[in-house]
Protein backbone atom coordinates (compact mmCIF):
# COMPACT_ATOMS: atom_id res chain seq x y z
CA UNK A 1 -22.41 -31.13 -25.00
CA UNK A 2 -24.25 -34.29 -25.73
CA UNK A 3 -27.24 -32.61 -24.29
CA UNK A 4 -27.62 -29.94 -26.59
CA UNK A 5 -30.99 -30.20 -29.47
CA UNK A 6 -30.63 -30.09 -32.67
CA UNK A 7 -31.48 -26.36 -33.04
CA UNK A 8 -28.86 -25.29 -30.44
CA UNK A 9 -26.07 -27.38 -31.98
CA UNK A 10 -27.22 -24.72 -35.01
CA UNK A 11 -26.49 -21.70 -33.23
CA UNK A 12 -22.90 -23.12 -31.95
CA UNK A 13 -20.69 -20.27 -33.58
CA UNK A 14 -23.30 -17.35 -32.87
CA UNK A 15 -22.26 -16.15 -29.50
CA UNK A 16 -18.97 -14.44 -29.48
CA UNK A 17 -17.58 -14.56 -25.62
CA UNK A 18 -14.91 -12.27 -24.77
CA UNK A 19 -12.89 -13.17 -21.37
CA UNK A 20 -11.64 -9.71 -19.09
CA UNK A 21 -9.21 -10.00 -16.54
CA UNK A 22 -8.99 -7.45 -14.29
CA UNK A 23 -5.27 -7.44 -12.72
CA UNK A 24 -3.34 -4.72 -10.74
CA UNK A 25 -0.40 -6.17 -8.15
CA UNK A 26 -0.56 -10.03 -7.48
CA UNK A 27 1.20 -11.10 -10.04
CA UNK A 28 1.29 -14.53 -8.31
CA UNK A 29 -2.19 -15.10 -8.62
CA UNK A 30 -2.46 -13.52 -12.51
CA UNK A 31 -0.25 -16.20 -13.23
CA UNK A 32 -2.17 -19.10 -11.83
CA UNK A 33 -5.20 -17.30 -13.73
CA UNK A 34 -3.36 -17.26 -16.80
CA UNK A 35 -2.44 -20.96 -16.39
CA UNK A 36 -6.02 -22.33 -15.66
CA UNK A 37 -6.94 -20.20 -18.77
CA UNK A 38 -4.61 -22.27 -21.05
CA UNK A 39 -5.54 -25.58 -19.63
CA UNK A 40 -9.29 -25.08 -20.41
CA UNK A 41 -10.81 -26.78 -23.83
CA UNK A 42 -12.64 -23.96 -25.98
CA UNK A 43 -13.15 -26.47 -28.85
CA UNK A 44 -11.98 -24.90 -31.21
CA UNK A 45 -14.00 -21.43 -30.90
CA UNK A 46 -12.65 -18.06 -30.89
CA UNK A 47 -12.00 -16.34 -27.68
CA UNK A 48 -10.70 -12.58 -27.47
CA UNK A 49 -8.81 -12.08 -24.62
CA UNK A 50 -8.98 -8.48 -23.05
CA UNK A 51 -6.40 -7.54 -20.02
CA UNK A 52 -7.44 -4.76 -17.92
CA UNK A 53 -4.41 -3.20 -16.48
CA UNK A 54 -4.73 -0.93 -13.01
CA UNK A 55 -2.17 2.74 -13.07
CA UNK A 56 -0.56 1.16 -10.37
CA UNK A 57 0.03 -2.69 -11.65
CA UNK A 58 3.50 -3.53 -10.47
CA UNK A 59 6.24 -4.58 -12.81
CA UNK A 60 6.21 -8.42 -12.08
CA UNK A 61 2.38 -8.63 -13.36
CA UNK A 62 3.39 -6.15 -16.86
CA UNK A 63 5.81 -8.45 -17.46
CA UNK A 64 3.82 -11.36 -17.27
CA UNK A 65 1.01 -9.98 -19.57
CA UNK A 66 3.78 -8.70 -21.81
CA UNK A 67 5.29 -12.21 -22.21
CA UNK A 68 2.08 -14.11 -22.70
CA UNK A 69 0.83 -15.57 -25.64
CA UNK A 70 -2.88 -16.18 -26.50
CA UNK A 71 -3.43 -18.46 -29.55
CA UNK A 72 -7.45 -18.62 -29.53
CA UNK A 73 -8.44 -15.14 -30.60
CA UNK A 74 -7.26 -11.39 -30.32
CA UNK A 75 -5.17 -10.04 -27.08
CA UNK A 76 -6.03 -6.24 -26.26
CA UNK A 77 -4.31 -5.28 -22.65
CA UNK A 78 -5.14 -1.69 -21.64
CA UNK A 79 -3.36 0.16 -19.11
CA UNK A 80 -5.38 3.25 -16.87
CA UNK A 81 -3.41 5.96 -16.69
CA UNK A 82 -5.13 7.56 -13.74
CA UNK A 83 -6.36 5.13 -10.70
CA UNK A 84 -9.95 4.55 -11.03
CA UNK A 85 -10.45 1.80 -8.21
CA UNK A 86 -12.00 -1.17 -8.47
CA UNK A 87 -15.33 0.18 -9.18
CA UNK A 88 -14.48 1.70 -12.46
CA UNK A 89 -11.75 -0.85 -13.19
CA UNK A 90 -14.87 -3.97 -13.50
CA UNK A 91 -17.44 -1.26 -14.81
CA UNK A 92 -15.03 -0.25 -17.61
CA UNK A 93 -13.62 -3.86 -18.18
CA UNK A 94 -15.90 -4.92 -20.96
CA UNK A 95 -18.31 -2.87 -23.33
CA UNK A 96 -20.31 -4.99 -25.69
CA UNK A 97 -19.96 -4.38 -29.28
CA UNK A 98 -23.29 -6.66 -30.35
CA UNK A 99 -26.26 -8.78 -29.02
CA UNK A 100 -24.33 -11.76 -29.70
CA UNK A 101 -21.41 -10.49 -27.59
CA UNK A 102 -21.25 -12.24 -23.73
CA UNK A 103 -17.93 -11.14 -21.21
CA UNK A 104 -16.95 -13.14 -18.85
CA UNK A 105 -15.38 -11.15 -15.69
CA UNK A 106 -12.36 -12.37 -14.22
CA UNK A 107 -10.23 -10.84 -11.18
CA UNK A 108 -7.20 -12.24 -11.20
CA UNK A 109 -7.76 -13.94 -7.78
CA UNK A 110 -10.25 -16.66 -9.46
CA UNK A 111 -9.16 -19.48 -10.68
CA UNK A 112 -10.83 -21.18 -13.35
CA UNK A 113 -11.80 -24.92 -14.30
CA UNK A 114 -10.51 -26.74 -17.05
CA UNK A 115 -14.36 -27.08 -18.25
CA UNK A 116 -15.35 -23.70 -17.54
CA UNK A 117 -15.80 -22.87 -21.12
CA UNK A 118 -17.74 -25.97 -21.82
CA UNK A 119 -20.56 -25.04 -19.39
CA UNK A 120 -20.55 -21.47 -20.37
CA UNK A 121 -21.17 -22.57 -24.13
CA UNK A 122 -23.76 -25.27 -22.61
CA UNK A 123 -25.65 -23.09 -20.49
CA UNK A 124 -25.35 -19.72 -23.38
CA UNK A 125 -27.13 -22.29 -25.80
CA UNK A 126 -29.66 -23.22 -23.83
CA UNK A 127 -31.06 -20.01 -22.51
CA UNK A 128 -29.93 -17.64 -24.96
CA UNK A 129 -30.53 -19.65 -28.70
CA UNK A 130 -32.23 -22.59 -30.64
CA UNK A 131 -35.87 -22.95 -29.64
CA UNK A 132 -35.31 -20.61 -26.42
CA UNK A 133 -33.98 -17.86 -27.96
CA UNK A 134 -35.81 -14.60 -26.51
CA UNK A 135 -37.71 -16.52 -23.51
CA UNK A 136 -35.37 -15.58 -20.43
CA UNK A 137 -35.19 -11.84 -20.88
CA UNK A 138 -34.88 -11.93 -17.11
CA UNK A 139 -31.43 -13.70 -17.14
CA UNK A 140 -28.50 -11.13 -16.88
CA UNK A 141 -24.92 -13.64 -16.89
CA UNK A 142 -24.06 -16.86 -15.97
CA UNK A 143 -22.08 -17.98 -12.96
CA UNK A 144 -19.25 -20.06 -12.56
CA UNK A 145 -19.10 -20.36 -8.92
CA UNK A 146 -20.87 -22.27 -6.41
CA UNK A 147 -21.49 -19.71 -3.32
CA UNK A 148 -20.73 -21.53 0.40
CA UNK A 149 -21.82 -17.71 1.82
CA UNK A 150 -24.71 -15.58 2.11
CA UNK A 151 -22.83 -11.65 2.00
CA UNK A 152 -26.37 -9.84 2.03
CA UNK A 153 -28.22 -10.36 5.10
CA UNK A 154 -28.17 -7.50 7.31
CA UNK A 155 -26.97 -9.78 10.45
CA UNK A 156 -24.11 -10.72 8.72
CA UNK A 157 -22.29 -13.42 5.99
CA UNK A 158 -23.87 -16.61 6.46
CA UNK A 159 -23.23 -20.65 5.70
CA UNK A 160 -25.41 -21.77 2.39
CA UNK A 161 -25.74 -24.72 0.94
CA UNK A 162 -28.01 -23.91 -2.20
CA UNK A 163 -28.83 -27.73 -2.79
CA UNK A 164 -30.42 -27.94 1.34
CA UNK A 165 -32.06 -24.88 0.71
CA UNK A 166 -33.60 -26.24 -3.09
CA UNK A 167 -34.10 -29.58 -1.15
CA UNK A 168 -36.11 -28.47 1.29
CA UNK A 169 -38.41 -26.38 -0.68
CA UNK A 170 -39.50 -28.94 -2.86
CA UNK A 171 -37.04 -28.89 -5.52
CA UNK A 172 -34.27 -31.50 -6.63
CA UNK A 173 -31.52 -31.17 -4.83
CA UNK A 174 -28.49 -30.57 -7.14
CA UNK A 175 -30.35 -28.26 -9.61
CA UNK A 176 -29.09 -25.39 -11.08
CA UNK A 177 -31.10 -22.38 -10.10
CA UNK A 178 -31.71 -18.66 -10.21
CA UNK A 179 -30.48 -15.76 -8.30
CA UNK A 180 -30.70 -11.88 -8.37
CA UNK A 181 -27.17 -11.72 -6.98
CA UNK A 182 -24.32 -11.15 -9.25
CA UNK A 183 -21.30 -13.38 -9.39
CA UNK A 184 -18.23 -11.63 -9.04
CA UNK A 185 -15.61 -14.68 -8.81
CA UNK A 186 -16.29 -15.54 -12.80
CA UNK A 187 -19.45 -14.56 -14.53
CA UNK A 188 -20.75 -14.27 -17.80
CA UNK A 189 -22.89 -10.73 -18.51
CA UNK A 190 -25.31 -10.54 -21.06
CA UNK A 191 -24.30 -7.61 -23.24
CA UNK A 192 -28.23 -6.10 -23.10
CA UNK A 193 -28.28 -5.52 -19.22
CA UNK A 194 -24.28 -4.61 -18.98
CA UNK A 195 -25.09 -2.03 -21.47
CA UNK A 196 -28.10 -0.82 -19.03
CA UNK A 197 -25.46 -1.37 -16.24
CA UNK A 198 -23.33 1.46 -17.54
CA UNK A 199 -26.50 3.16 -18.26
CA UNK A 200 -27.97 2.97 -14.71
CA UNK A 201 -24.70 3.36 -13.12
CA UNK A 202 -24.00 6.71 -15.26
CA UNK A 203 -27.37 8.11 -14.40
CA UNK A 204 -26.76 7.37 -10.32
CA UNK A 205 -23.31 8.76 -10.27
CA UNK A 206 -24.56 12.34 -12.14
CA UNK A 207 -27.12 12.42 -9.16
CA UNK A 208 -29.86 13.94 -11.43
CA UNK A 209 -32.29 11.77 -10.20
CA UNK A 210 -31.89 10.24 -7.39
CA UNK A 211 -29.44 11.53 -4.70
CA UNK A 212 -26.11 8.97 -4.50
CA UNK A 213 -27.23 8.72 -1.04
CA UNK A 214 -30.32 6.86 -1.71
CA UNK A 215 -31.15 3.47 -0.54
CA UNK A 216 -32.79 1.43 -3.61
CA UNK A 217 -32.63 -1.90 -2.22
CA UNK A 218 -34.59 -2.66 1.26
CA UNK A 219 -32.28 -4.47 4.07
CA UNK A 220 -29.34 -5.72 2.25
CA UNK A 221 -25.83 -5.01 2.99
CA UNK A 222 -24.49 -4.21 -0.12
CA UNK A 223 -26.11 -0.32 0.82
CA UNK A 224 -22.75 -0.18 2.74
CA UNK A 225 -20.64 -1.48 -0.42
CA UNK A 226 -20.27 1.98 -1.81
CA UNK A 227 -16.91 1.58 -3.75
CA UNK A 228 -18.01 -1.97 -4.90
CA UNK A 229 -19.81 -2.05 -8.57
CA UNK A 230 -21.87 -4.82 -6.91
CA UNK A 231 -24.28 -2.42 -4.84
CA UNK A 232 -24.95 -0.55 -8.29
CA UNK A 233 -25.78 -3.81 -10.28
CA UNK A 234 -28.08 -5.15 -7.45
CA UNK A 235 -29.99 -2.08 -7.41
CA UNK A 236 -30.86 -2.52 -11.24
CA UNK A 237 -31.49 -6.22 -10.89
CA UNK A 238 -33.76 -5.75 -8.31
CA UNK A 239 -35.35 -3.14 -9.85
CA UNK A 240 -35.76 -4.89 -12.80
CA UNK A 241 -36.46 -8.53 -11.53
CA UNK A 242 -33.38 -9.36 -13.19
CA UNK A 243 -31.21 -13.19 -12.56
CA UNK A 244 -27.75 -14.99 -13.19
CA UNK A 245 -28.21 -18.88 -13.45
CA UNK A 246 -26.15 -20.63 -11.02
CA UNK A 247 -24.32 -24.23 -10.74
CA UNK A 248 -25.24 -26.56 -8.50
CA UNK A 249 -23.56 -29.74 -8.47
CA UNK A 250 -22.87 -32.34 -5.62
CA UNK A 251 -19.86 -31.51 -2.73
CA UNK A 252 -20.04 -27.90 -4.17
CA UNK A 253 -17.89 -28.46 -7.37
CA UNK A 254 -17.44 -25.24 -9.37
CA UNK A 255 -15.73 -23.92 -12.72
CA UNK A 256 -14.33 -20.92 -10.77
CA UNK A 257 -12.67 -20.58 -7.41
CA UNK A 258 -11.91 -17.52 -5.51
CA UNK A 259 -8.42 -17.51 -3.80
CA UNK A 260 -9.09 -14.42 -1.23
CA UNK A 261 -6.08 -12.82 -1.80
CA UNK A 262 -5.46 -9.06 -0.12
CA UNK A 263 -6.40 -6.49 -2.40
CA UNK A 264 -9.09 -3.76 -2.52
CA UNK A 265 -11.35 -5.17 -0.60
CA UNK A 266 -10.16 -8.17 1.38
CA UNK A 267 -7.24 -6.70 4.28
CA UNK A 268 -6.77 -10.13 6.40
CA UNK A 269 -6.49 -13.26 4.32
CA UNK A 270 -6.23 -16.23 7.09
CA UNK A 271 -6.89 -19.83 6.42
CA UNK A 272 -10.90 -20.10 8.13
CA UNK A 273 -11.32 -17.05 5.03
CA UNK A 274 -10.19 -18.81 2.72
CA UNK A 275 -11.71 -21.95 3.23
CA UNK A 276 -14.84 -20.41 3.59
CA UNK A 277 -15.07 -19.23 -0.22
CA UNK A 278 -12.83 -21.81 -1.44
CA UNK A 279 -14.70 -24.94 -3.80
CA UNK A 280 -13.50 -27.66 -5.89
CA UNK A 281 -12.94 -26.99 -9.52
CA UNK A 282 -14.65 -29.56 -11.93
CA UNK A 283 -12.14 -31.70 -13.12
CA UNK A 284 -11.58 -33.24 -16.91
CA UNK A 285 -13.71 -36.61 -16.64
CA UNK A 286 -14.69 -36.17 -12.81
CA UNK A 287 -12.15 -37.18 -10.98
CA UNK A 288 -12.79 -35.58 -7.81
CA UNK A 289 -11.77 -37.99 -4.43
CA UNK A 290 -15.26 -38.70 -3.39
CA UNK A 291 -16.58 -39.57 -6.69
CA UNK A 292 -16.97 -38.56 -10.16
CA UNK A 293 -19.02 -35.47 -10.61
CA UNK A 294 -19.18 -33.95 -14.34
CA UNK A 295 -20.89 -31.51 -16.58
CA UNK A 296 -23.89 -34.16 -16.97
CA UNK A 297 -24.89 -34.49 -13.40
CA UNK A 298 -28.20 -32.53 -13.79
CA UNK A 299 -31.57 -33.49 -13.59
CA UNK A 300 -32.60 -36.31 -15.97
CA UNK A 301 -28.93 -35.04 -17.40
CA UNK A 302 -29.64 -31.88 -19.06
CA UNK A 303 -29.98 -28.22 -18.47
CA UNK A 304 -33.81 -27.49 -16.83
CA UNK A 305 -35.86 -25.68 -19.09
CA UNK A 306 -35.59 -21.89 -17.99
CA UNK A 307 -39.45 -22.29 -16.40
CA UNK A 308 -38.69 -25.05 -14.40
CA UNK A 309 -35.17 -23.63 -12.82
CA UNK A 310 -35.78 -23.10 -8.96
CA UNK A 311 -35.36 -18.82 -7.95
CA UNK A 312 -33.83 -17.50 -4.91
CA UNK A 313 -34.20 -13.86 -3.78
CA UNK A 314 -31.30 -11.97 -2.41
CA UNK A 315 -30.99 -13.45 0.69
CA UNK A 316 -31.67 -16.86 -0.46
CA UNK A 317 -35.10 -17.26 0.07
CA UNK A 318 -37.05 -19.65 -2.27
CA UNK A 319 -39.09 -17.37 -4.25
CA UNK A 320 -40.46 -16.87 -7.95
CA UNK A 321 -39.48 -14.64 -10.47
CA UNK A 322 -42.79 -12.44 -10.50
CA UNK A 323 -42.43 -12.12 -7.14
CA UNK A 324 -38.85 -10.42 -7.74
CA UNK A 325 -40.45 -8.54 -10.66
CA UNK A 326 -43.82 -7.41 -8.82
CA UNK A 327 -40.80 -6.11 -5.94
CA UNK A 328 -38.72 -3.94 -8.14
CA UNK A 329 -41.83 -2.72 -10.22
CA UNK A 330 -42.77 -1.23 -6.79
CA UNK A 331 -39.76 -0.01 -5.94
CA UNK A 332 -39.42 1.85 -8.99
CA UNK A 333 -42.64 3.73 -8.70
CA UNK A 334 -42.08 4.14 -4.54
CA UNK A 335 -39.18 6.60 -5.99
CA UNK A 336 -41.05 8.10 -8.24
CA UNK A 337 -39.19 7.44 -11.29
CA UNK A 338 -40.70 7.17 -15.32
CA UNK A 339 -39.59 5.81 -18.25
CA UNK A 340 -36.38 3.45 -18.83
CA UNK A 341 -33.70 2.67 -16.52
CA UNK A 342 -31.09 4.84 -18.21
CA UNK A 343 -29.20 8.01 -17.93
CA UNK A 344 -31.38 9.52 -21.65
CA UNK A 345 -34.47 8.13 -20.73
CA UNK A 346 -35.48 7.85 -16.86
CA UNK A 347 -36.76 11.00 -15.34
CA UNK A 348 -39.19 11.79 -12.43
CA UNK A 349 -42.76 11.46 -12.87
C-alpha cells in the first residue's frame, strides 16, 4: 500500500466491497474457498459476506455455510428455491446498493490469495478515487487471475502469455493491462456497469429488441456460450468499449486460482485441464520457489496511470481503447438500436 498518494490514502474507507460466493454441490472445494477467505488480511475494513445457495446444494455444503463464522462484516446466505442454473445463479449473485459498492464474484472452485484483498483495495484506489476519480469510466471490475488461455478465438482455446504478448508490442513486460474479457475465476464488478448488466441482460432475454438469436459480437466463441452469463456481459462490453484491469506479474502469480472442478460447465476434469488454468497464488512476503514476487513488482513499483496501461481486444490482440469503442459504437448502430443500453431506454431507431 506504500504506493498509494496522499489523496487515495483519503478515500481508504469509501469503497464498500461485498464478496459473493456462488456454491451448489462441492462442498470440498467451498471449504478450501472458505479457508483462503479467512487467511487473507482485509486490514481492518469491513467486508459483507453474501452466500449464494443453488435449490439443489447438497447437505455437506449447507452444513458448512451453516457452521461458519464471518467476523469482518455481515453474513447473508440465500437459498433458490427453484433451479435457475448458473446463468441466473452469477447474474442474481450481487445487486449494488450504491456507487461506492464493488462485488467481488467467487465460484466456489477459485481459490483465493492471502493478498487478494490488498490488491483489490490497491488497484479500487487507484482507478476509482483520489485524483483519478471519474477518469476510467471504461473500466468495468478488476481481476484477480492471471489467464494461461485464450477461450475466444473461433479455432479454439489457445496458450497466452500476456507479458510475451505486452513484450513484444512495445510495452514492459510484466505490466498490468486492459482487457474487454470478463474474469470469471474472481473479479471485482463495478456496481455502474453490473447494474447495466442486469439491464442489458433483461432487455435481451424479453426479446423486444433484438431476437435472443442474434449474434452481437463478430467471431468469438462465446456466441455458442448460451447458458453462460459471460456471452451476455461480452456483448455489452463490446458494445460499449468497456475493460477489467488485469495482473500481470512474473511466472504468472495470481490472487485467484481456478481448481476445474466438474460442475455446470466443466464434465472431464483430468490433470493436462487442470494444469492448464491452474497459477500460483501470491504468497505473504513472496515466497514463491523461484524468487520473491510481491504486490510491488510493477513498473517503477506502482500501479500505471490508467492512460498508460497496455489494452488487449478479445482475442488478445494489442489494441487501444478507441479502437474497442469506435467497434462497439458501430456495432450498435449496424443493429439499428437508439438510446441507452437498457431494458427502459433502448429501442429501435
Amino acid at each position: 500500500m506504500s504506493s498509494l498518494t496522499s489523496h487515495e490514502w483519503r478515500d481508504w474507507n469509501i469503497p464498500q466491497v461485498t464478496l459473493s460466493i456462488i456454491t451448489k454441490d462441492r462442498p470440498q472445494s467451498l471449504s478450501r474457498l472458505l479457508e483462503s477467505i479467512i487467511d487473507a488480511k482485509f486490514f481492518g475494513d469491513k467486508i459483507d459476506l453474501r452466500v449464494n445457495m443453488e435449490q439443489s446444494s447438497d447437505l455437506n455444503t449447507r452444513n458448512i455455510i451453516k457452521n461458519f463464522r464471518w467476523s469482518h462484516g455481515s453474513m447473508f446466505v440465500h437459498h433458490r428455491v427453484i433451479h435457475g442454473g448458473l446463468l441466473t445463479a452469477v447474474a442474481e449473485s450481487w445487486y449494488p446498493h450504491s456507487q461506492d459498492a464493488y462485488g467481488v464474484l467467487l465460484e466456489d472452485d477459485v481459490e483465493l490469495s492471502p493478498l487478494f484483498y490488498a490488491w483489490i483495495k490497491m488497484t479500487l484506489l487507484r482507478y476509482r478515487y483520489g485524483s483519478n476519480r471519474g477518469r476510467a469510466p471504461q473500466m468495468f471490475g478488476i481481476s484477480l487471475y492471471q489467464p494461461k488461455n485464450l477461450e475466444l478465438d473461433l479455432n479454439g482455446r489457445r496458450p497466452f502469455n500476456a507479458s510475451h504478448t505486452l513484450l513484444s508490442a512495445g510495452s514492459k513486460a510484466f505490466t498490468p493491462y486492459l482487457s474487454p474479457i470478463p474474469c470469471s475465476w474472481g473479479g471485482v464488478y463495478f456496481p455502474e456497469h453490473w447494474m447495466e448488466f442486469h439491464d442489458y441482460i433483461t432487455m435481451r432475454f424479453s426479446e423486444d429488441i433484438l431476437n435472443l438469436s442474434q449474434i452481437i459480437v463478430p467471431d468469438v466463441r462465446s456466441n455458442q456460450w448460451t447458458r453462460s452469463w459471460k456471452k451476455y456481459f461480452i456483448e455489452l462490453v463490446y458494445l460499449r468499449g468497456y475493460v477489467m484491469l488485469y495482473p500481470n506479474f512474473p511466472q504468472q502469480i495470481s490472487f485467484s486460482t481456478n481448481h476445474l472442478e466438474v460442475g455446470s460447465h466443466v464434465k472431464i476434469r483430468s490433470m493436462e485441464k487442470r494444469e492448464s488454468f491452474s497459477v500460483p497464488l501470491m504468497k505473504l512476503g513472496g515466497g514463491t520457489a523461484a524468487r520473491e514476487v510481491d504486490l510491488l513488482d510493477l513498473p517503477n513499483k506502482t500501479l500505471p496511470d490508467w492512460t498508460s496501461l497496455p489494452v488487449l481486444n478479445l482475442t488478445g490482440v494489442p489494441t487501444t481503447l478507441d479502437a474497442l469503442a469506435e467497434a462497439g459504437v458501430r456495432k450498435y448502430f449496424e443493429l439499428g438500436l437508439c438510446g441507452d443500453l437498457s431494458d427502459s431506454g433502448e429501442s429501435k431507431c
